[in-house]
N, C-alpha and C. Protein backbone atom coordinates (compact mmCIF):
# COMPACT_ATOMS: atom_id res chain seq x y z
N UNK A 1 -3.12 -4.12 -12.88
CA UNK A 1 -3.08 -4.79 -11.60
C UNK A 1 -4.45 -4.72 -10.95
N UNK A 2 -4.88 -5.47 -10.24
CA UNK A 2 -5.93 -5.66 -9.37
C UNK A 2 -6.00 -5.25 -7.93
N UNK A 3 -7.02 -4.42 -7.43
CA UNK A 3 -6.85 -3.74 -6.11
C UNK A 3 -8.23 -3.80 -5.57
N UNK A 4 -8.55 -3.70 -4.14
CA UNK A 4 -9.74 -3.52 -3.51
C UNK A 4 -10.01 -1.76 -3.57
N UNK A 5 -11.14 -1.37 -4.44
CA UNK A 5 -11.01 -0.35 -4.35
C UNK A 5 -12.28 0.10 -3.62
N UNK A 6 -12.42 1.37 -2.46
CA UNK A 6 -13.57 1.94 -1.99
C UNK A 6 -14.29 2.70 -3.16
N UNK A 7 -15.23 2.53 -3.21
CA UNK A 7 -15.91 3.39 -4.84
C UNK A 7 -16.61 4.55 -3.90
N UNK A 8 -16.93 4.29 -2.55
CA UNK A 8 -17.92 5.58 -2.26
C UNK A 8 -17.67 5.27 -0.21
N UNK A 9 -17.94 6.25 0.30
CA UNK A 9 -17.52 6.68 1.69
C UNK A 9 -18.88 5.60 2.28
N UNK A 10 -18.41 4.95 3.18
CA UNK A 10 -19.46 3.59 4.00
C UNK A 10 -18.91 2.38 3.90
N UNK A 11 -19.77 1.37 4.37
CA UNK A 11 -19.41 0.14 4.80
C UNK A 11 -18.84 -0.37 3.85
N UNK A 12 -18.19 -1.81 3.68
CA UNK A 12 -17.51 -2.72 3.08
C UNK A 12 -18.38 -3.06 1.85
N UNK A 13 -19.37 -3.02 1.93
CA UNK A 13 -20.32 -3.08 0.46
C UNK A 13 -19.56 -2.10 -0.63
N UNK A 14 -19.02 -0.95 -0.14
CA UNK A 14 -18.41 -0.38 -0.97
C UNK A 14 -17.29 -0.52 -1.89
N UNK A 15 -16.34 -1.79 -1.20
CA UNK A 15 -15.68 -2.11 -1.90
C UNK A 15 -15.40 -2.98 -2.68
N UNK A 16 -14.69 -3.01 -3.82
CA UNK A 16 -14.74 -3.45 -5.37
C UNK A 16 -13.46 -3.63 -5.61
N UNK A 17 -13.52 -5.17 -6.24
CA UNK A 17 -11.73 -5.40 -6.45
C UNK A 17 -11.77 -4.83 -8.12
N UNK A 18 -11.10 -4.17 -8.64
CA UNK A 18 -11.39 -3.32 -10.27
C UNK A 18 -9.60 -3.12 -11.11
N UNK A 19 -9.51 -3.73 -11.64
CA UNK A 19 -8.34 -3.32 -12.41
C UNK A 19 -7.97 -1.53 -12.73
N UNK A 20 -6.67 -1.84 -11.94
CA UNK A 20 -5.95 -0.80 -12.59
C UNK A 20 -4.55 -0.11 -13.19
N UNK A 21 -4.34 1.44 -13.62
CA UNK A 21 -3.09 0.89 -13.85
C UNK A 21 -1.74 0.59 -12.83
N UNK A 22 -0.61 0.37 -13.78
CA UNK A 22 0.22 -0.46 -12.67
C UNK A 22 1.31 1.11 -12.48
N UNK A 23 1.33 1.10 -10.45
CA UNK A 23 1.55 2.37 -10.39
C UNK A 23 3.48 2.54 -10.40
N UNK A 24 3.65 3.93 -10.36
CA UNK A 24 5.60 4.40 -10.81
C UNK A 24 6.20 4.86 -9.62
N UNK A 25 7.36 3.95 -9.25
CA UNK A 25 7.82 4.90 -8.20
C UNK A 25 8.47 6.21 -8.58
N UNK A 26 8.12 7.31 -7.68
CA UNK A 26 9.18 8.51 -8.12
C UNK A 26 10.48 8.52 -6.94
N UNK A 27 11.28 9.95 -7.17
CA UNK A 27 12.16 9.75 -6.30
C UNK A 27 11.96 9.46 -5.01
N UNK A 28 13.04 8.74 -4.59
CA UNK A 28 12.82 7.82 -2.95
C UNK A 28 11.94 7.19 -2.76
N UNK A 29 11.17 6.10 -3.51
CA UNK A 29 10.05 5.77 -3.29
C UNK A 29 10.42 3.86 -4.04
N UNK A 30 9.89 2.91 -3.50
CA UNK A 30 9.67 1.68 -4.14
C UNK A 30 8.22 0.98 -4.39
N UNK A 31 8.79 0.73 -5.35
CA UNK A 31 7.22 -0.80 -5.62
C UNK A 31 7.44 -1.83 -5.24
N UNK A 32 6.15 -2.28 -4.50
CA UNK A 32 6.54 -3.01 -3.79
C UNK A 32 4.84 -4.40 -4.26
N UNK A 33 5.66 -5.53 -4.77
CA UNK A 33 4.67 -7.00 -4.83
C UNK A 33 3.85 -6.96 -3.57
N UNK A 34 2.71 -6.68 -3.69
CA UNK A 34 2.09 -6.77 -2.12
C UNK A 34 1.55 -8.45 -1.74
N UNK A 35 2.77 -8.80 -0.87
CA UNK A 35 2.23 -10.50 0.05
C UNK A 35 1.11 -10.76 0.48
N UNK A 36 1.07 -9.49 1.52
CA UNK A 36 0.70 -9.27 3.02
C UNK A 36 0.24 -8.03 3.36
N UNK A 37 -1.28 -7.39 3.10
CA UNK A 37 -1.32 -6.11 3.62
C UNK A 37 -2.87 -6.29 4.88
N UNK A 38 -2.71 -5.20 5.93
CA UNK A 38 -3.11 -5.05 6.65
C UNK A 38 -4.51 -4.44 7.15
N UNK A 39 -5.55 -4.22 7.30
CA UNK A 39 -7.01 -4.06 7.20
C UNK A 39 -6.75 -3.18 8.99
N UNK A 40 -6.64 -1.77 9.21
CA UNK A 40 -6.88 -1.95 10.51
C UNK A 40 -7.18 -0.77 10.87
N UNK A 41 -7.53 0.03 11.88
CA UNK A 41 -9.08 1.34 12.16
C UNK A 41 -8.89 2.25 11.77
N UNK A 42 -7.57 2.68 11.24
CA UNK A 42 -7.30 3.84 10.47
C UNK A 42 -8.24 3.67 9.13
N UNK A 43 -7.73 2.29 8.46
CA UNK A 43 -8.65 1.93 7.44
C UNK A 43 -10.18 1.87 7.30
N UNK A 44 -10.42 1.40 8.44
CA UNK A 44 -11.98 1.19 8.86
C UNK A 44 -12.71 3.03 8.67
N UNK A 45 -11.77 3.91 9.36
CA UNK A 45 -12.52 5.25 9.58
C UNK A 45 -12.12 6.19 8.42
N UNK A 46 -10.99 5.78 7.68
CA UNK A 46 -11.24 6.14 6.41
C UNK A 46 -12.23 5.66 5.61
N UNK A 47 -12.26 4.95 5.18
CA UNK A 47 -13.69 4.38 4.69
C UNK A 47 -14.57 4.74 5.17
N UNK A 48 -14.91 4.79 6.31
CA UNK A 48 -16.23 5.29 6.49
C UNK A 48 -16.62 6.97 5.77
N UNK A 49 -15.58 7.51 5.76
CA UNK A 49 -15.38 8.72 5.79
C UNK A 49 -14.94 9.85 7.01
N UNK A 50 -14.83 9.14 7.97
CA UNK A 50 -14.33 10.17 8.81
C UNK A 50 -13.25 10.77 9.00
N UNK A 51 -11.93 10.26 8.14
CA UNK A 51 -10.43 11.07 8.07
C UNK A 51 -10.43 11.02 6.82
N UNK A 52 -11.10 11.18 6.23
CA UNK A 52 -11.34 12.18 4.83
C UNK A 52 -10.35 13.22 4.49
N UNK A 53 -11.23 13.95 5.02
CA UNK A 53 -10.02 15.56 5.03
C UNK A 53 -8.81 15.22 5.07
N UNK A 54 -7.84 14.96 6.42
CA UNK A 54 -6.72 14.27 6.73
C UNK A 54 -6.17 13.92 5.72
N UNK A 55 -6.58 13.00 5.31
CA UNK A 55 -5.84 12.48 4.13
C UNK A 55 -5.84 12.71 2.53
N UNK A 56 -6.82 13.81 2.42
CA UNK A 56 -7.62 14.55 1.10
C UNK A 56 -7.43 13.28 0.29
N UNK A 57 -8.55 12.44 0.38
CA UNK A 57 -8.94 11.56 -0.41
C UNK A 57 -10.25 11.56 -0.68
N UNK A 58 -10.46 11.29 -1.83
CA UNK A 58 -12.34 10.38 -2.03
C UNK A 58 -12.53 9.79 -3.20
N UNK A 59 -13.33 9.34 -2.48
CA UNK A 59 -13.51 7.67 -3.85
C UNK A 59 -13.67 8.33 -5.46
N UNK A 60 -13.07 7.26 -5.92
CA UNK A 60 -12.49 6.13 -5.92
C UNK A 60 -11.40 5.71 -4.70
N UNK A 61 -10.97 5.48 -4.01
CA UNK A 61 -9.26 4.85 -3.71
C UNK A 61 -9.32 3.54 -3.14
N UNK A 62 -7.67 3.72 -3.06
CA UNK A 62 -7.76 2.14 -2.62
C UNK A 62 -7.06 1.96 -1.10
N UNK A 63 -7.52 1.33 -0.06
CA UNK A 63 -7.31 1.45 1.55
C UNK A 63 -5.58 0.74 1.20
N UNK A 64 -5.03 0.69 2.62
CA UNK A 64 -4.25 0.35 3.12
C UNK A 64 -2.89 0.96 3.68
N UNK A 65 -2.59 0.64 4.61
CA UNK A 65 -1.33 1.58 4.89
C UNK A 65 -0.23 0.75 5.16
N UNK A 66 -0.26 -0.49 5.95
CA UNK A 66 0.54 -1.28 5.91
C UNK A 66 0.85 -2.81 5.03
N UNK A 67 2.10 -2.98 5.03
CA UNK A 67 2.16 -4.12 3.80
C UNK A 67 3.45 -4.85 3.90
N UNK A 68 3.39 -5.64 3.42
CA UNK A 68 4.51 -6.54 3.48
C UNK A 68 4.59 -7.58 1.77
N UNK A 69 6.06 -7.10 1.33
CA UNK A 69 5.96 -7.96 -0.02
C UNK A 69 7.60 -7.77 -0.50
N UNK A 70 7.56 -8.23 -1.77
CA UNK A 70 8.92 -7.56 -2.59
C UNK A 70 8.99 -6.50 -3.54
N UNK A 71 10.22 -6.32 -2.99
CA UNK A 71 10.51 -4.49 -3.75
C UNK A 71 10.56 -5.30 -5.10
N UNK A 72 10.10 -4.51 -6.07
CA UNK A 72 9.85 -4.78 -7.53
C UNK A 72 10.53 -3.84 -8.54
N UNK A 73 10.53 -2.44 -7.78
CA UNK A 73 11.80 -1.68 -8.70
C UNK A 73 11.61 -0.34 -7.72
N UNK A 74 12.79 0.51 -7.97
CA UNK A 74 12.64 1.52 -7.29
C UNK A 74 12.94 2.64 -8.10
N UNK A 75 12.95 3.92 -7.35
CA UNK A 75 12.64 4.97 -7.86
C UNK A 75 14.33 5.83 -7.42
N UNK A 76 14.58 6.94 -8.79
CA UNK A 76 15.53 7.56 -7.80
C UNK A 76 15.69 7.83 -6.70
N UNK A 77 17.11 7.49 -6.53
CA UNK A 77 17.56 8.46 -4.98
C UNK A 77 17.45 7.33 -3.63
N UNK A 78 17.19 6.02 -4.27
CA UNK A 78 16.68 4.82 -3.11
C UNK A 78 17.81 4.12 -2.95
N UNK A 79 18.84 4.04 -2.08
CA UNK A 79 19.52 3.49 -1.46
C UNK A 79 20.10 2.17 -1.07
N UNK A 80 18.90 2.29 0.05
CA UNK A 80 19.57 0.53 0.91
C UNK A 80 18.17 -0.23 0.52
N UNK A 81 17.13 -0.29 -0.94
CA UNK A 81 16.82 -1.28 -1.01
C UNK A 81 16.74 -1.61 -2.76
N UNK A 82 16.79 -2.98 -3.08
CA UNK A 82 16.70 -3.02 -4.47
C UNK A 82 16.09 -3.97 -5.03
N UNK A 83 15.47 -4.33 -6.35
CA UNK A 83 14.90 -5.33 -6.81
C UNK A 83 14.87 -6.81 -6.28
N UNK A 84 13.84 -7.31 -5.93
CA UNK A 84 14.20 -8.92 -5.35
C UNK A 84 14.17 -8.71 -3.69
N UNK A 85 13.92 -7.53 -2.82
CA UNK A 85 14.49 -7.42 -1.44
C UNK A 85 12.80 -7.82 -1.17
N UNK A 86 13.30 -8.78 0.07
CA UNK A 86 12.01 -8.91 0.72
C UNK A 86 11.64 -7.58 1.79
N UNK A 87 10.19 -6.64 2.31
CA UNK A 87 10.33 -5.90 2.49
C UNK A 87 9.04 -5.99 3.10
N UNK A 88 8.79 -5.23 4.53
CA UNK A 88 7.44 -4.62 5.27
C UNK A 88 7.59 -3.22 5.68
N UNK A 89 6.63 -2.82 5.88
CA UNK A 89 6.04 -1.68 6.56
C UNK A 89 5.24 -0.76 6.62
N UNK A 90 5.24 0.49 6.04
CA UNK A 90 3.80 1.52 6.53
C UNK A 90 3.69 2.13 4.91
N UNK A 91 2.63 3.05 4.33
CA UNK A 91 2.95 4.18 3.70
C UNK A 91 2.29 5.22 3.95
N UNK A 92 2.50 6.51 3.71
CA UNK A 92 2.08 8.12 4.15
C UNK A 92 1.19 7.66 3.40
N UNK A 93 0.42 7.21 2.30
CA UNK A 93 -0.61 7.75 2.13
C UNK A 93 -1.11 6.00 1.70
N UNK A 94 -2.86 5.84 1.80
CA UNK A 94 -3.25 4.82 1.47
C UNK A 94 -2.97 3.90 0.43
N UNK A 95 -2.96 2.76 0.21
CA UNK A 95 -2.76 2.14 -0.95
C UNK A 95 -2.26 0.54 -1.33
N UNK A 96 -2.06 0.12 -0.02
CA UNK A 96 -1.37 -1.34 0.15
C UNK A 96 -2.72 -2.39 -0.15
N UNK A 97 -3.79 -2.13 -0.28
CA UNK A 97 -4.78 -3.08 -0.95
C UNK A 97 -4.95 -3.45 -2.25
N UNK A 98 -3.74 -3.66 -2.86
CA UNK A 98 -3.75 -3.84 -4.58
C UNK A 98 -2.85 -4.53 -4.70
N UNK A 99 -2.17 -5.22 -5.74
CA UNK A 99 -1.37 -6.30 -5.96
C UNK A 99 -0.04 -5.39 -5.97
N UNK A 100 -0.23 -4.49 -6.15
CA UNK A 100 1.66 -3.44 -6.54
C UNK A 100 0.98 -1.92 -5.50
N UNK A 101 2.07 -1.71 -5.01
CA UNK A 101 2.03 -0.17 -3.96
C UNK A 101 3.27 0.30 -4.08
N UNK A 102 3.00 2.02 -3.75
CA UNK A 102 4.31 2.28 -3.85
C UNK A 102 4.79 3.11 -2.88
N UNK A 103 5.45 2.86 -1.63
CA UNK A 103 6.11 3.06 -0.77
C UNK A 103 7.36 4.05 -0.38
N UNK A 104 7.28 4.91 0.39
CA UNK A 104 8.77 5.15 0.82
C UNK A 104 9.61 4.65 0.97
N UNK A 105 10.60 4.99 0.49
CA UNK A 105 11.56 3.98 1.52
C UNK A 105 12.23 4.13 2.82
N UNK A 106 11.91 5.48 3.45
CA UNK A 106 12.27 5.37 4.36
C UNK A 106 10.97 5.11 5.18
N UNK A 107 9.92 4.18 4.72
CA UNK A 107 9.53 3.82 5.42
C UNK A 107 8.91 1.95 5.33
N UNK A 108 10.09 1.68 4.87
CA UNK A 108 10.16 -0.15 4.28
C UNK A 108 11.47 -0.70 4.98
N UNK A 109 11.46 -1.40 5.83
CA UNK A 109 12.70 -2.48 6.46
C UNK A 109 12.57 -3.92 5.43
N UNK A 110 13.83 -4.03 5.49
CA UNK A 110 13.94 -5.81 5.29
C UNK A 110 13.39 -6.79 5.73
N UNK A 111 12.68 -7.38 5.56
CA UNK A 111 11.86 -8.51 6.61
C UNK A 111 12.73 -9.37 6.72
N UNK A 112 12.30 -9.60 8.46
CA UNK A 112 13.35 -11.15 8.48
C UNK A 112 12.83 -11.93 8.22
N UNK A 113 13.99 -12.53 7.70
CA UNK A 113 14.23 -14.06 6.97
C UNK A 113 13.39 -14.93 7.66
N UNK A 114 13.21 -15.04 8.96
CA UNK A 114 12.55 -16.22 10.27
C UNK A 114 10.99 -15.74 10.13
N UNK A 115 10.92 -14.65 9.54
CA UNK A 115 8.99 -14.36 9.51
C UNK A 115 8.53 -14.62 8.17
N UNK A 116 7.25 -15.07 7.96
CA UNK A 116 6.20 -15.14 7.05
C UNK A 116 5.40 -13.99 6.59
N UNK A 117 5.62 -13.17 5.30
CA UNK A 117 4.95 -12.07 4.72
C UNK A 117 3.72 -11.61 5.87
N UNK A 118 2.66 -12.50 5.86
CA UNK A 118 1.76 -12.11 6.81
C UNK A 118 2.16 -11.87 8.32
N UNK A 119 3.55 -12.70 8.74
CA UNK A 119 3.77 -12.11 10.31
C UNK A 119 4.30 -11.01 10.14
């Protein structure tokens, strides 16, 4: 799969769209087709490097926290969502800048039907 990845802590020069592999949900967790993901200052100051620590990351990774797409398969122990579900929302840890992410589920709603991936 293909992702925007940060290769090194600083500006947007840093980042590099780079094949990789395609990631597994574990328990309680879904994959999710990414539509629609979100660019916004959490992202910005990770990258830069300033919530580094916080989040014990460093480059390589790949930004994002919010997203919007379809669940693609899930992982034990996942409930109320399943293959084919249209789906938005957050994840604990970065990663919604790549074509596949993999999400909580308790932290993915159903998108309504009346919105567009990107709304």
């Amino acid at each position: 799969m293909k992702a925007a990845v940060t290769e090194a802590f600083g500006g947007i020069d840093r980042i590099v769209v780079r094949d990789l592999s395609k990631p597994t949900p574990g328990p309680g967790e879904v994959l999710v087709s990414v539509k629609a993901a979100a660019m916004n200052p959490l992202d910005c100051k990770l990258r830069e490097g300033t919530f580094r620590l916080i989040f014990r990351v460093k480059p390589p990774f790949v930004l994002g926290f919010d997203l919007a797409g379809e669940a693609v398969a899930v992982g034990p122990g996942v409930t109320r969502l399943r293959p084919g579900d249209a789906v938005f929302g957050t994840m604990a840890r970065p990663g919604a800048h790549g074509e596949l992410a993999v999400a909580g589920e308790d932290l993915l709603l159903p998108k309504p039907v009346r919105l567009s991936f990107e709304e």
